[in-house]
Protein backbone atom coordinates (compact mmCIF):
# COMPACT_ATOMS: atom_id res chain seq x y z
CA UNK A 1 -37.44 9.06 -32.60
CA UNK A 2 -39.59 7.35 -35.47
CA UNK A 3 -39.41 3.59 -35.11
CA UNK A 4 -39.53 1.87 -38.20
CA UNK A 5 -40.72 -1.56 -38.65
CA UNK A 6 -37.80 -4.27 -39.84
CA UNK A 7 -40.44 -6.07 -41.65
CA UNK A 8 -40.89 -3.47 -44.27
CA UNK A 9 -37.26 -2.80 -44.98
CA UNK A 10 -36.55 -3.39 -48.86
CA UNK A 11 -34.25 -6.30 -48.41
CA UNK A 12 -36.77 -8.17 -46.06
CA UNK A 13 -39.56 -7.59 -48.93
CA UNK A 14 -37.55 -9.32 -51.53
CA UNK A 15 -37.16 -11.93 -49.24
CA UNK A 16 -40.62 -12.36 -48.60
CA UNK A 17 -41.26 -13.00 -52.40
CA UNK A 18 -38.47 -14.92 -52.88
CA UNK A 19 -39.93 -17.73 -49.99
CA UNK A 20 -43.02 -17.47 -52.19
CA UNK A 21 -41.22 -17.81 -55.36
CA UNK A 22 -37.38 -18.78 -55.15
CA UNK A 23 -37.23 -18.29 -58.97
CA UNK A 24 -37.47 -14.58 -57.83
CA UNK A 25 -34.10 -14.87 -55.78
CA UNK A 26 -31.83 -13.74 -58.86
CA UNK A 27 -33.60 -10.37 -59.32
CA UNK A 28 -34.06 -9.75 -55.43
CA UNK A 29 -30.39 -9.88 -55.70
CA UNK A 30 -30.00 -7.35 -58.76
CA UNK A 31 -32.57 -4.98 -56.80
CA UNK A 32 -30.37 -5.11 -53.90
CA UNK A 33 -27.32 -4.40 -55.33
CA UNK A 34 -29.06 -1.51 -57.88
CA UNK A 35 -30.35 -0.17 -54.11
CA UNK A 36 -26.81 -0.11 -52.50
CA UNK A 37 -25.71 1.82 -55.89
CA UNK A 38 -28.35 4.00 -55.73
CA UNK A 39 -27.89 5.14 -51.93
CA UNK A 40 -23.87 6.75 -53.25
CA UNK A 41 -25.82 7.78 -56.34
CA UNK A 42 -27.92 10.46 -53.77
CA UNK A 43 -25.39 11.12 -52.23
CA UNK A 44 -23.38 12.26 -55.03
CA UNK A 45 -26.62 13.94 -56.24
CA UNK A 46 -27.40 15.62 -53.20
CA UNK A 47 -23.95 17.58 -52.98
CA UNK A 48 -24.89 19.22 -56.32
CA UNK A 49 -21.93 21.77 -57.22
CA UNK A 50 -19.99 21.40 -54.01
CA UNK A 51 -19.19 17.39 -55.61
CA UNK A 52 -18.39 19.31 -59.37
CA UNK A 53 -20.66 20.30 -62.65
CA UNK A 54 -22.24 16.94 -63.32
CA UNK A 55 -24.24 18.62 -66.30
CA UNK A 56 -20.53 19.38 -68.02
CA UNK A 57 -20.33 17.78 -71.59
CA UNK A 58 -17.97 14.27 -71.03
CA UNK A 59 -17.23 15.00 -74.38
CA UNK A 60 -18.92 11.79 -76.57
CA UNK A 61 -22.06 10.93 -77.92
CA UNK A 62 -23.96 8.18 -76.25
CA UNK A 63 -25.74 5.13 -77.82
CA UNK A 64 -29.10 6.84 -78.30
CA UNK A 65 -27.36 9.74 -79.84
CA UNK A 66 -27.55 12.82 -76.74
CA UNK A 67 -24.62 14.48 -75.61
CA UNK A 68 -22.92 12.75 -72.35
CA UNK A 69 -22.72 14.51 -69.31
CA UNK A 70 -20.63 13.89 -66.53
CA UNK A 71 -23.07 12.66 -64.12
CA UNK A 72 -24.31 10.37 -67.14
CA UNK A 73 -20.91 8.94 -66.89
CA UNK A 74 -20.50 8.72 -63.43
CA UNK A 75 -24.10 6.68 -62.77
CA UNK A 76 -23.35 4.31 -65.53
CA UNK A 77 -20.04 3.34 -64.49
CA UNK A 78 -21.41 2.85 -60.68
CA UNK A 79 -24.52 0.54 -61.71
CA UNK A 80 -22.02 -1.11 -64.07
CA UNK A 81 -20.33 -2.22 -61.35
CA UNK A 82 -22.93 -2.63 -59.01
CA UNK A 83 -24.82 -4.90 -61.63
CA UNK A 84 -21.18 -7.70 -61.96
CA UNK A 85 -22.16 -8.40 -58.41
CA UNK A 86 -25.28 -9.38 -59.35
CA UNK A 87 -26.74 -12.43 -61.39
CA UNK A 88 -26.79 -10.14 -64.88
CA UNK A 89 -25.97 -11.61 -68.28
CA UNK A 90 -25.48 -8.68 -70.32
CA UNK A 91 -26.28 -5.23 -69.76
CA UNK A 92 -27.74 -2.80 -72.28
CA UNK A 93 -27.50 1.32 -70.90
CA UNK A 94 -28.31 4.30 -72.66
CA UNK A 95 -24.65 5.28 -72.46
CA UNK A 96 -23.44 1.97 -74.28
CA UNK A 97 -23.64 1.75 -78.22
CA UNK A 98 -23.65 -2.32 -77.43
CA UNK A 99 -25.04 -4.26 -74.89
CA UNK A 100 -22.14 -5.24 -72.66
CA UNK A 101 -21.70 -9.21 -71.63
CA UNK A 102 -21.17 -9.30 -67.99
CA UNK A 103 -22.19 -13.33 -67.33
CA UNK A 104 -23.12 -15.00 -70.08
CA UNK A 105 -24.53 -17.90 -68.01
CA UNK A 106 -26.60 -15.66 -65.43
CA UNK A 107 -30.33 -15.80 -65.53
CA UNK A 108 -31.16 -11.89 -66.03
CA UNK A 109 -30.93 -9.27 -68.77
CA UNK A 110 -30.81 -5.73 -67.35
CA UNK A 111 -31.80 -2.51 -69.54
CA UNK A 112 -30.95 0.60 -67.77
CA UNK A 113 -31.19 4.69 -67.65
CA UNK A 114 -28.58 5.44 -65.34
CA UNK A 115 -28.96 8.96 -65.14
CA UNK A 116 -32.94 9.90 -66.76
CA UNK A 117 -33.01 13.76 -66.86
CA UNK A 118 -30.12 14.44 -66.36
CA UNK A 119 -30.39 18.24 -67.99
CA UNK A 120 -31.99 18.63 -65.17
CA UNK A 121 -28.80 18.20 -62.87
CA UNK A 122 -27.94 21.70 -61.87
CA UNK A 123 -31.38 22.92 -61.72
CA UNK A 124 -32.24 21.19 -58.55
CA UNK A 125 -35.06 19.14 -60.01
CA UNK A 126 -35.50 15.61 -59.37
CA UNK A 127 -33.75 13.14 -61.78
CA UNK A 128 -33.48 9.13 -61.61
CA UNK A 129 -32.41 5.76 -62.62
CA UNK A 130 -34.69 3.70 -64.63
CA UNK A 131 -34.12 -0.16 -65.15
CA UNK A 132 -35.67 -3.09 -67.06
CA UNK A 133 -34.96 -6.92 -65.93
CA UNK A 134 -35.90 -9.49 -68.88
CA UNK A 135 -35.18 -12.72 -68.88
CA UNK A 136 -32.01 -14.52 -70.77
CA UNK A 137 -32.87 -15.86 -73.69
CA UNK A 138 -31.11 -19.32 -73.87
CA UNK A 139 -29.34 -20.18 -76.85
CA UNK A 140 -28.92 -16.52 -77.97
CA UNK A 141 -25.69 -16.50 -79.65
CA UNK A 142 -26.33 -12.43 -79.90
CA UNK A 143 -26.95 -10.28 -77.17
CA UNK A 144 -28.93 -7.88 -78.78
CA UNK A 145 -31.57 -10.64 -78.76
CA UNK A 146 -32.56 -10.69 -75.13
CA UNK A 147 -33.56 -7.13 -75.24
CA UNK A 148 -35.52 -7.15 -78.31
CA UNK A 149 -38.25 -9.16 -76.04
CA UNK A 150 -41.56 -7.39 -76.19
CA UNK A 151 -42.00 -5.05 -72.78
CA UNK A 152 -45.00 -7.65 -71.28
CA UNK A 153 -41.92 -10.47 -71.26
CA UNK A 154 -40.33 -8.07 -68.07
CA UNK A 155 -39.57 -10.16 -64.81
CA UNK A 156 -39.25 -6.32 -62.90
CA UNK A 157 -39.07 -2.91 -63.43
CA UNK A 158 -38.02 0.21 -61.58
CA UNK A 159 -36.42 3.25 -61.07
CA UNK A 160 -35.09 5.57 -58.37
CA UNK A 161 -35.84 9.10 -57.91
CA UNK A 162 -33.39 11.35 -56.28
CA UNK A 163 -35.97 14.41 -54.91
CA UNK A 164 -37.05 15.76 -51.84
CA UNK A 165 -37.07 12.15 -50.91
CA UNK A 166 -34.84 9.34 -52.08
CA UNK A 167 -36.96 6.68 -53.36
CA UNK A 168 -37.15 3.49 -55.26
CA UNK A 169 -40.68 2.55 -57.15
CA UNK A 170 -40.41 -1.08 -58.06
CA UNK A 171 -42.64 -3.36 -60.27
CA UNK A 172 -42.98 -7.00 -58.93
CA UNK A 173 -44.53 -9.84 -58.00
CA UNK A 174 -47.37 -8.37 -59.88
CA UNK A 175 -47.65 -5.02 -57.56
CA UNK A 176 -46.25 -1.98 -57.50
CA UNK A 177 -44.05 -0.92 -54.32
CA UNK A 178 -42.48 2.32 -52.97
CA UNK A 179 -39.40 2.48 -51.05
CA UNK A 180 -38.14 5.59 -49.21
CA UNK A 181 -34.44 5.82 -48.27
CA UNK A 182 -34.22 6.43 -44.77
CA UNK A 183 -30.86 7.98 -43.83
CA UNK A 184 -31.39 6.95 -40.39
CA UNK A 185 -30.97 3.33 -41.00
CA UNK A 186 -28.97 3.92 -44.05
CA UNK A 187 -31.70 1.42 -46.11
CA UNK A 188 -34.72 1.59 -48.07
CA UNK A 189 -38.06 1.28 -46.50
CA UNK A 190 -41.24 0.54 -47.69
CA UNK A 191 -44.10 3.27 -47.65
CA UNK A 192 -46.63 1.40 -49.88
CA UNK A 193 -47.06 -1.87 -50.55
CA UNK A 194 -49.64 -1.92 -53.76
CA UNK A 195 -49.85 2.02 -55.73
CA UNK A 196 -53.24 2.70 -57.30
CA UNK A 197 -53.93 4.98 -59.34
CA UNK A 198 -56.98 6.54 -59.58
CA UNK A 199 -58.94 5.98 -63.37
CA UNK A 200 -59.77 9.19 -63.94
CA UNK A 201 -57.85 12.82 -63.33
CA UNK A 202 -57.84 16.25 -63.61
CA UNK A 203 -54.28 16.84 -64.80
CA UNK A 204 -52.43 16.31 -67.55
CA UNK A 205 -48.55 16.66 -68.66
CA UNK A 206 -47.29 17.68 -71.84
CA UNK A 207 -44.48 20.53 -73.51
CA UNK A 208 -47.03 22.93 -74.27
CA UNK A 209 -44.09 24.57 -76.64
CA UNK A 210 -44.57 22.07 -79.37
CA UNK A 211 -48.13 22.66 -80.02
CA UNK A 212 -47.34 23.80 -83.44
CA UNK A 213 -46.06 20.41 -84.22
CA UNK A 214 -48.29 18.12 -82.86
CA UNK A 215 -50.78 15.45 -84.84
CA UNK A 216 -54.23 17.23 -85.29
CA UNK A 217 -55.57 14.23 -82.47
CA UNK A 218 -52.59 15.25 -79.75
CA UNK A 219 -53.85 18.88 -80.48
CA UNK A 220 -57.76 18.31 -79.92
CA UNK A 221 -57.56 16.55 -77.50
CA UNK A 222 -55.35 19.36 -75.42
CA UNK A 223 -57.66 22.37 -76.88
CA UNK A 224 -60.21 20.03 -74.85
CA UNK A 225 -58.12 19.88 -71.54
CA UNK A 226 -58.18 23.55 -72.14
CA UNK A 227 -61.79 24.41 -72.58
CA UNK A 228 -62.47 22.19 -69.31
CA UNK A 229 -65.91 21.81 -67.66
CA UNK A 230 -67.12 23.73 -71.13
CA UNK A 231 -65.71 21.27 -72.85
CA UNK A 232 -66.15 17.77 -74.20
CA UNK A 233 -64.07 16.29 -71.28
CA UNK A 234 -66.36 18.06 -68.75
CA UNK A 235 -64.35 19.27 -66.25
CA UNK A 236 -61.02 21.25 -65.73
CA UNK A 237 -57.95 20.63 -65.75
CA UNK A 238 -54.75 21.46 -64.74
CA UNK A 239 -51.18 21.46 -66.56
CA UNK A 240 -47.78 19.80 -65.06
CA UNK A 241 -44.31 19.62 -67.24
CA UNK A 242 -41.22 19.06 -64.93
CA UNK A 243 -39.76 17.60 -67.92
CA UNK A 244 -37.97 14.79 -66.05
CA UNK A 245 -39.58 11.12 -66.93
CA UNK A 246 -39.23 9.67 -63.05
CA UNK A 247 -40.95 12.68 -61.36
CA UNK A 248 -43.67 13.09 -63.90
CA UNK A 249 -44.47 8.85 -63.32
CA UNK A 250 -43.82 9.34 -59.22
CA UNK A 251 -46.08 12.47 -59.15
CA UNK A 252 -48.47 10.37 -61.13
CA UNK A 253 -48.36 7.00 -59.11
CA UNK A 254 -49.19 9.55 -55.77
CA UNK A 255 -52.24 10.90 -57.24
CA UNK A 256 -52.95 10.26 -60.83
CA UNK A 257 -52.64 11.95 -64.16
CA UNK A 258 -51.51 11.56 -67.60
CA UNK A 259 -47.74 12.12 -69.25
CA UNK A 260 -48.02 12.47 -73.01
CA UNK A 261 -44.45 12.98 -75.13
CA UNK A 262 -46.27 12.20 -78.44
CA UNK A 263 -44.21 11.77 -82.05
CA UNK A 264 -44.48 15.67 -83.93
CA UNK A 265 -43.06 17.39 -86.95
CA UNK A 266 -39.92 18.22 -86.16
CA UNK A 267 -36.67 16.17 -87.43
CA UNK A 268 -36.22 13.65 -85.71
CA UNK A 269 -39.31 13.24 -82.77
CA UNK A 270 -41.60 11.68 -85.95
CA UNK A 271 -41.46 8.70 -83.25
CA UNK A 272 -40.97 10.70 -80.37
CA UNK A 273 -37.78 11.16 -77.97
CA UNK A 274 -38.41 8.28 -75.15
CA UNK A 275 -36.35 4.73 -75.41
CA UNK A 276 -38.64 2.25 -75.63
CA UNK A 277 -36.51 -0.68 -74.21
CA UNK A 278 -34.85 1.37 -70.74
CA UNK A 279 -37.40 4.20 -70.60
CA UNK A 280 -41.19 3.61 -71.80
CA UNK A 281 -41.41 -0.26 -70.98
CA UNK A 282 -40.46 -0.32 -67.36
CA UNK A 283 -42.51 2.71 -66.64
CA UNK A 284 -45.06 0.99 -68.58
CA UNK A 285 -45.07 -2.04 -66.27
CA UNK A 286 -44.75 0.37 -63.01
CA UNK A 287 -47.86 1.87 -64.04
CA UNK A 288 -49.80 -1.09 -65.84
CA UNK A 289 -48.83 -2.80 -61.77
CA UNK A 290 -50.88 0.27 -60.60
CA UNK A 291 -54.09 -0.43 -62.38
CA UNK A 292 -52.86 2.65 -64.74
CA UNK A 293 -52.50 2.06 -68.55
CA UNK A 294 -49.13 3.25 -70.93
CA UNK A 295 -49.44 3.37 -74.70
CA UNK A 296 -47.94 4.99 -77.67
CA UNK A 297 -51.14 6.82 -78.31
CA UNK A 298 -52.72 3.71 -79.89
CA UNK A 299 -51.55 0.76 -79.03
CA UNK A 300 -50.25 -0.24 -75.42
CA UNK A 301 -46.68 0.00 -74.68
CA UNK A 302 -46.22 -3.57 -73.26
CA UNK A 303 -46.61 -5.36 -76.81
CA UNK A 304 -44.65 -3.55 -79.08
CA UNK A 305 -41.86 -5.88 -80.36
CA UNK A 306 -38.30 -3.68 -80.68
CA UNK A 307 -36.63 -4.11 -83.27
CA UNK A 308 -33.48 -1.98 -82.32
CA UNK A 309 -31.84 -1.53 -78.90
CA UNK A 310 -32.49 2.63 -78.86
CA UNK A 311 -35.53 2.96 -80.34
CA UNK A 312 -37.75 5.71 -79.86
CA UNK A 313 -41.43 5.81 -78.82
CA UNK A 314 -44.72 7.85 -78.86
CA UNK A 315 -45.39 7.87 -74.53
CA UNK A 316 -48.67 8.36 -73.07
CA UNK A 317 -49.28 6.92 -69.48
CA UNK A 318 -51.13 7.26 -66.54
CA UNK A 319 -54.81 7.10 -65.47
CA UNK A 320 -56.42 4.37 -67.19
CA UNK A 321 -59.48 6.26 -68.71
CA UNK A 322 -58.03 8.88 -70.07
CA UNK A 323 -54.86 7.47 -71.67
CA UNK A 324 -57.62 5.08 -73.30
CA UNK A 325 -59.24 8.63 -74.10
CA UNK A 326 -56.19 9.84 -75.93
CA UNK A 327 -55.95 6.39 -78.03
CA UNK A 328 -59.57 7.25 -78.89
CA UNK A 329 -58.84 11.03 -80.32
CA UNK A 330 -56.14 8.93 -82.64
CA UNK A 331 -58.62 5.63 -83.57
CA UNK A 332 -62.12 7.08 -83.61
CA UNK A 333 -63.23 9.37 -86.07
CA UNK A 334 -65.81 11.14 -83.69
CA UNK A 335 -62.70 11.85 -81.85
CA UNK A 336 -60.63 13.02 -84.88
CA UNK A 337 -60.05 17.00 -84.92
CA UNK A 338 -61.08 17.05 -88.99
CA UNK A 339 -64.52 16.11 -88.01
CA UNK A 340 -65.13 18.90 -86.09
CA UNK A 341 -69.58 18.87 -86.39
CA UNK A 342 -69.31 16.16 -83.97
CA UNK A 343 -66.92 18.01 -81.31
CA UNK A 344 -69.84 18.94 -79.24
CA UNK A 345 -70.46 15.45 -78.86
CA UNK A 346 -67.87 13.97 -77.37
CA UNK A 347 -67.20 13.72 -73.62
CA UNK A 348 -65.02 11.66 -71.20
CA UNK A 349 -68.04 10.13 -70.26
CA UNK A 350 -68.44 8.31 -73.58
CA UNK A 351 -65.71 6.10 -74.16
């Protein structure tokens, strides 16, 4: 049988940054106790119909205004507890209208996506938990404040993915690490120590169904991904939309891409569908960690200030070049798709 090596075991890394840093201890806690949750959460997961219809309506509206499912209610309910046994303030989920005061005195302020994709329950695609540590603001009589903290002010970031594999991605201590749950051992085990993503790619993901609704920029520059190596963008590419957030960034972090969910038409997606606070900032840091870049088409992800708890956000992440190629299609007018004589001029190679 596989030995693995102790050293590597999720637990033992947060150790090893908290002797390096012992400020670090609090959220080496809150990872291990979002871990333990996370290992019933598969499990739960993993039995699909056979543990009940986790996509049935729970019958309420949640605090960023989608329908609650049961699984949605389940997986906030088990990192809700999961998160009083660990050094967390107050607590803001997608499933809460308010954030919820756990310990006002503790150090850390956790956003979270329990269940991220979760329309994706009985189809047997992956799905995940998605979580944002910020620091307690002291002397915030609200606690709405500590999450309306710019993204870059982010101690950690992660999220699990329940897939073919079980695994937590985790931003910190200025790296990005992957965990794989190993069933054997019943624990968490590191598989790579530092993700990289590569700068350049040959894929991109988007919902090809809204075309019609998209900016003129979000539209040129996917006619360009289209016309490939006889395009501006010189070579071709290929197309990916599993429509769940954590398996587009995972697929991503193994071997690079780009994710865009821009704004459109339609009512209601003017500023796109993604949460800034629980959804686009701690997959920003996860990917910024990984020498990738995350904006909103034009500016980066990381320095918006929120201004409410479930705001939306524009999403565009992934390999560095080209996400700073799409913010180039909305900034620069020899990118622009109403200046169309200089199309033939343009080229990845230019920016």
């Amino acid at each position: 049988m596989l030995k693995v090596a102790h050293s590597n075991h999720l637990d033992d890394i947060l150790q090893d940054i908290t002797a390096r840093d012992a400020a670090f201890a609090p959220v080496a806690k809150l990872v291990h106790e979002i871990a333990g949750a996370a290992i019933e959460m598969a499990d739960v997961i993993a039995l699909g119909l056979l543990y009940g219809d986790g996509a049935a309506a729970a019958g309420d509206i949640n605090g960023s205004g989608d329908v609650q499912k049961k699984l949605d209610v389940f997986g906030h309910d088990l990192f809700v507890n999961a998160l009083r046994r660990a050094p967390v303030a107050v607590l803001l989920s997608e499933e809460l209208d308010e954030p919820l005061v756990l310990d006002s005195q503790a150090p850390l302020a956790v956003a979270m996506d329990p269940v991220d994709g979760s329309s994706n329950i009985n189809a047997n695609v992956s799905i995940g938990t998605i979580f944002s540590v910020l620091p307690r603001l002291a002397g915030a009589d609200d606690p709405k404040a500590h999450f309306l903290q710019p993204g870059r002010n982010q101690v950690a970031a992660g999220f699990v993915i329940y897939g073919p594999q079980t695994a937590i991605v985790l931003a910190a201590d200025g790296a990005t690490q992957i965990f794989i749950l190993d069933r054997r051992v019943g624990a968490f085990v590191r598989v790579q120590a530092q993700a990289d993503i590569p700068p350049k790619s040959k894929e991109y993901a988007i919902n090809a169904s809204n075309y019609r609704h998209w900016a003129p920029s979000v539209r040129a520059f996917v006619d360009d991904c289209i016309k490939g190596k006889e395009g501006p963008i010189g070579q071709d590419q290929n197309m990916r939309w599993i429509a769940s957030l954590v398996a587009e960034a995972y697929r991503i972090l193994a071997r690079g891409g780009i994710f865009l969910y821009p704004g459109d038409m339609r009512q209601g997606y003017s500023a796109g569908r993604l949460r800034l606070i629980y959804e686009a900032n701690p997959i920003s840091l996860i990917i910024e960690n990984a020498r990738g870049s995350a904006t909103d088409c034009a500016r980066r992800i990381l320095d918006i200030q929120p201004t409410e708890l479930h705001a939306r956000t524009p999403f565009v992440f992934g390999s560095a070049d080209v996400v700073h190629l799409v913010t180039r299609y909305h900034t620069d007018p020899q990118f622009s798709a109403e200046h169309s004589p200089l199309f033939g001029r343009r080229g990845l190679m230019r920016f």
